[in-house]
Protein backbone atom coordinates (compact mmCIF):
# COMPACT_ATOMS: atom_id res chain seq x y z
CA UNK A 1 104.11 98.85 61.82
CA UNK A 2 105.21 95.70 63.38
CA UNK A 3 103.08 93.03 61.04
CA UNK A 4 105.03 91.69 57.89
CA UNK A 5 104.26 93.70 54.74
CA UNK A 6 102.38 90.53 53.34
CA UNK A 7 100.14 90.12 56.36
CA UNK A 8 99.84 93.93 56.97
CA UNK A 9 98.31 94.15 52.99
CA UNK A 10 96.03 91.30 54.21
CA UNK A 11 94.98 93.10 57.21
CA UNK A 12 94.20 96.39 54.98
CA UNK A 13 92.66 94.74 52.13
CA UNK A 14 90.26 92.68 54.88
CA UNK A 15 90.16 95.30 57.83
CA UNK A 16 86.01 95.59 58.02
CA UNK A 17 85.52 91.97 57.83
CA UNK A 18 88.67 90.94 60.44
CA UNK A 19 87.15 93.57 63.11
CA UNK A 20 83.60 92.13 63.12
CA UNK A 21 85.07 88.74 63.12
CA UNK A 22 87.33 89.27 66.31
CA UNK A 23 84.26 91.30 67.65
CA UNK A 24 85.41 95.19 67.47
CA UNK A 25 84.72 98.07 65.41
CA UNK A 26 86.09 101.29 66.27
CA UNK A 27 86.45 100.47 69.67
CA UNK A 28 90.07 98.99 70.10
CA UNK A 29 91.45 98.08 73.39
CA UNK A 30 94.82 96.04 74.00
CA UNK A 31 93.36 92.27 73.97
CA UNK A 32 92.45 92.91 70.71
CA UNK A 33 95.18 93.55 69.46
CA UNK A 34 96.53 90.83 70.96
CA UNK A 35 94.57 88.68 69.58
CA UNK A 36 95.05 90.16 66.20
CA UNK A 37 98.98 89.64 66.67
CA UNK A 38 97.78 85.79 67.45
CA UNK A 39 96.13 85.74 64.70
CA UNK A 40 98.77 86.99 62.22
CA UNK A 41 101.48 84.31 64.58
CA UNK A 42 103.10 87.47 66.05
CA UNK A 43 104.92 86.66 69.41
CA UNK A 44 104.13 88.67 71.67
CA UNK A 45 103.40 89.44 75.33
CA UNK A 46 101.28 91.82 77.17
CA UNK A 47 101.97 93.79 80.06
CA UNK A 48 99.08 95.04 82.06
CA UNK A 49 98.19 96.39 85.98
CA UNK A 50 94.43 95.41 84.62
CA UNK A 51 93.30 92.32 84.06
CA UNK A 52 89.93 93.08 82.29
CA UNK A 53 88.01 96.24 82.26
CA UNK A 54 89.13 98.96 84.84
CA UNK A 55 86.08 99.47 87.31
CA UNK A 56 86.81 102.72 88.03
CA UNK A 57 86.51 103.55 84.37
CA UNK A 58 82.86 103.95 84.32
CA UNK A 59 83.05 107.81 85.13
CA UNK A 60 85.77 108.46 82.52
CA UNK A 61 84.18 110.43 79.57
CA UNK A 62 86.68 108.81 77.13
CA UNK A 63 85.14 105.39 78.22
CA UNK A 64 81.56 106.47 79.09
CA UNK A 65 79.83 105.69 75.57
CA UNK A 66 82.18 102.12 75.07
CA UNK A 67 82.55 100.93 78.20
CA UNK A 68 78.61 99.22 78.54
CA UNK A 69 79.20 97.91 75.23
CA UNK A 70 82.58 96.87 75.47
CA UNK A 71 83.17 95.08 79.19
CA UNK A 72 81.68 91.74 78.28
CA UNK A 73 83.44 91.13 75.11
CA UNK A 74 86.68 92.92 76.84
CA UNK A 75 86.57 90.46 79.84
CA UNK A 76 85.42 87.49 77.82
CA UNK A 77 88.87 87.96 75.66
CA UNK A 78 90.93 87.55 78.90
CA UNK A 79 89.01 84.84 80.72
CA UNK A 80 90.11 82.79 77.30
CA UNK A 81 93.87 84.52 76.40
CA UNK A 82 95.20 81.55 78.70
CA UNK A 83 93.64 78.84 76.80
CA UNK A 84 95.47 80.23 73.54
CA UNK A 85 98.73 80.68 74.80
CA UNK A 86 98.54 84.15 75.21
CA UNK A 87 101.54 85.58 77.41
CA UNK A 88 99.71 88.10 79.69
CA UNK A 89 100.98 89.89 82.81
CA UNK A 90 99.59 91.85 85.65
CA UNK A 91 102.54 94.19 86.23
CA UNK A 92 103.90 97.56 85.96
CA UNK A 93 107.28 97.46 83.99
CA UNK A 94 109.67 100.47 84.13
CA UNK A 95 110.88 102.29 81.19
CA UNK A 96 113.99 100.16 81.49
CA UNK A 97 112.54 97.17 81.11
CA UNK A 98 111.01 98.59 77.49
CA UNK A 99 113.94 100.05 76.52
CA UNK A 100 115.91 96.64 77.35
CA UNK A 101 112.97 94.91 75.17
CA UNK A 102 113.97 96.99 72.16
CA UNK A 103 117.08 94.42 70.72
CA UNK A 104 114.27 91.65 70.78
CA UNK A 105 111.48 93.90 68.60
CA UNK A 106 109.49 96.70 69.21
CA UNK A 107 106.86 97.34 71.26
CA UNK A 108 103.12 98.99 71.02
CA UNK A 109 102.20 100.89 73.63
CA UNK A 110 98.57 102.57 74.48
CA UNK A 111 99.44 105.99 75.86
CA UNK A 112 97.09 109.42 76.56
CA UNK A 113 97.28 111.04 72.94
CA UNK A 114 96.88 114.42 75.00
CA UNK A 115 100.74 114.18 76.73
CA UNK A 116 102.19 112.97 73.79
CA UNK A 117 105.28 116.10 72.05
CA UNK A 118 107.27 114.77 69.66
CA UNK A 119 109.86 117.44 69.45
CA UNK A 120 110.41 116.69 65.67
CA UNK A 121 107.10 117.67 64.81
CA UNK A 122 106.12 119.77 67.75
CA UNK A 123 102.92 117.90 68.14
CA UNK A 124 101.34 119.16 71.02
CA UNK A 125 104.15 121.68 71.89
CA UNK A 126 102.29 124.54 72.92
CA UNK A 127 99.88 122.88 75.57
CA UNK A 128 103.16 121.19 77.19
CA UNK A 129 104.88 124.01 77.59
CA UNK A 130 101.48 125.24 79.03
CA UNK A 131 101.05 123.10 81.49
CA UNK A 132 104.95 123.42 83.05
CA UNK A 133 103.56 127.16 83.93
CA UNK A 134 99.87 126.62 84.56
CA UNK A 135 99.16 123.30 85.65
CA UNK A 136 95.75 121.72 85.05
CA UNK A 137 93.85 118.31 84.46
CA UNK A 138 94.57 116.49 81.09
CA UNK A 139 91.95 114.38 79.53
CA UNK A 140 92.03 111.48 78.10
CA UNK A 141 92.35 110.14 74.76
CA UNK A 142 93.37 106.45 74.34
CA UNK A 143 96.30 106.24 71.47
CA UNK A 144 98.66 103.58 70.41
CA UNK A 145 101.76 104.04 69.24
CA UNK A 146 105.05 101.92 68.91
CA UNK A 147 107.80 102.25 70.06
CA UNK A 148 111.24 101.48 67.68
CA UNK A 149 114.30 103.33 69.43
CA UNK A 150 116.16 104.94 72.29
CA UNK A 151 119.06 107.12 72.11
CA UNK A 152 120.51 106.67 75.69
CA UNK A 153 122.93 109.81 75.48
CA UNK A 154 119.94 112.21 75.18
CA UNK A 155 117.59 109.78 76.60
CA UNK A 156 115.33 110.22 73.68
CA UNK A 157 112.63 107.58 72.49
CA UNK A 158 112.02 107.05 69.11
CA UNK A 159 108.65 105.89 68.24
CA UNK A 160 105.78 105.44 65.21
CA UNK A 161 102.64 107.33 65.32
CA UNK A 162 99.93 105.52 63.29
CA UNK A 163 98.52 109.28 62.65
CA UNK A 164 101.47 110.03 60.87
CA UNK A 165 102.21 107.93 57.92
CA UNK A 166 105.70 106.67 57.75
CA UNK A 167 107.45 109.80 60.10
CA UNK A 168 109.63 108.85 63.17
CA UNK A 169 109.01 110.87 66.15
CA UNK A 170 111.15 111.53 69.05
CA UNK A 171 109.84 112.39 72.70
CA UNK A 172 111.99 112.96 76.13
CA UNK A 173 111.99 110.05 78.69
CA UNK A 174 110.03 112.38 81.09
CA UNK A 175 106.85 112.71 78.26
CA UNK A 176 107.20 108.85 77.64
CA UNK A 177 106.66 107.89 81.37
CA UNK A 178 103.70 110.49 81.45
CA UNK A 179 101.98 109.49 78.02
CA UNK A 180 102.26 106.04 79.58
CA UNK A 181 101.42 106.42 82.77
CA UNK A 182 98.66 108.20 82.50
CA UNK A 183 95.19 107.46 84.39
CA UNK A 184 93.32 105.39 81.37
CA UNK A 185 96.44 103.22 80.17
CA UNK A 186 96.42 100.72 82.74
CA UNK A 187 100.22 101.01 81.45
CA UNK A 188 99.28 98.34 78.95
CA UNK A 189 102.49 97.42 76.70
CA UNK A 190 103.01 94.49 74.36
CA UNK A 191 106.37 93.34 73.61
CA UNK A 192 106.48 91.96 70.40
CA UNK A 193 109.60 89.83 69.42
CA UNK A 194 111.18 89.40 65.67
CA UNK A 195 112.30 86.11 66.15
């Protein structure tokens, strides 16, 4: 979705072997892809309020099984992101400063799977409307998805799903912050730019 269609075809064609060399298997968090967009000579830069592997993580059921496994290598990728070149922030941004990103390129974005509605599709309709009348805990589910649009009369983003092949989906501003914000993201955004 935001690699070339030559180097995306090279990615597909060479997935299983590119995973185990940049030392991850189905267990994707954000430095890897940055370091897959490095690889493929993407700019980019990554926007995070954690700087490694979240501490508090370890009694998150989503994170439970990966997170012994994972925290090394995680942590080990951002001790050495500097000595690459690797543009990587500790900082919340605001949905402004994505939207304002959007003339330079698009940007993925990890978000809880479980908050996500596009209202084109009405994925995950019924348990929004849900939870506006009976509140209650959401878990969560780690997703990317990237973000390509924003319509600022209706205040509507536009964004890719990678579970959808080739459909544009459209959520509110309100169900972007949430999906974003959500305990598990560490709000972690990449910018990537075009030029």
């Amino acid at each position: 979705m935001v690699l070339p269609q030559e180097t995306r075809l090279n990615l597909q064609e060479n997935f299983n072997a590119i995973c185990k060399e940049e030392g991850f298997n189905k267990s994707t968090w954000t430095i890897d892809l940055c370091y897959l967009l490095y690889r493929f000579d993407i700019k980019h830069k990554f926007y995070t309020t954690t700087l490694g592997v979240h501490p508090g993580y370890r009694g998150n059921s989503f994170y439970q099984n990966v997170l012994t496994k994972d925290e090394k290598r995680v942590n080990k990728k951002f001790e050495r992101a500097k000595t690459l070149g690797l543009k990587i922030h500790k900082a919340s941004v605001s949905a402004n400063f994505i939207i304002g990103h959007l003339k330079d390129g698009p940007i993925i974005l990890l978000t809880n799977a479980k908050l996500l509605n596009c209202e084109r599709c009405k994925l995950n309709k019924i348990s929004t409307e849900l939870r506006k009348c009976l509140p209650w805990p959401v878990p969560y589910q780690g997703h990317y998805i990237v973000i390509c649009g924003y319509n600022s009369i209706s205040q509507k983003i536009y964004y890719r799903n990678p579970s959808f092949h080739n459909r544009l989906c459209i959520m509110s501003l309100e169900t972007f912050e949430e999906a974003r914000k959500s305990y598990g993201t560490d709000e972690d955004v990449i910018l990537i730019y075009n030029n």
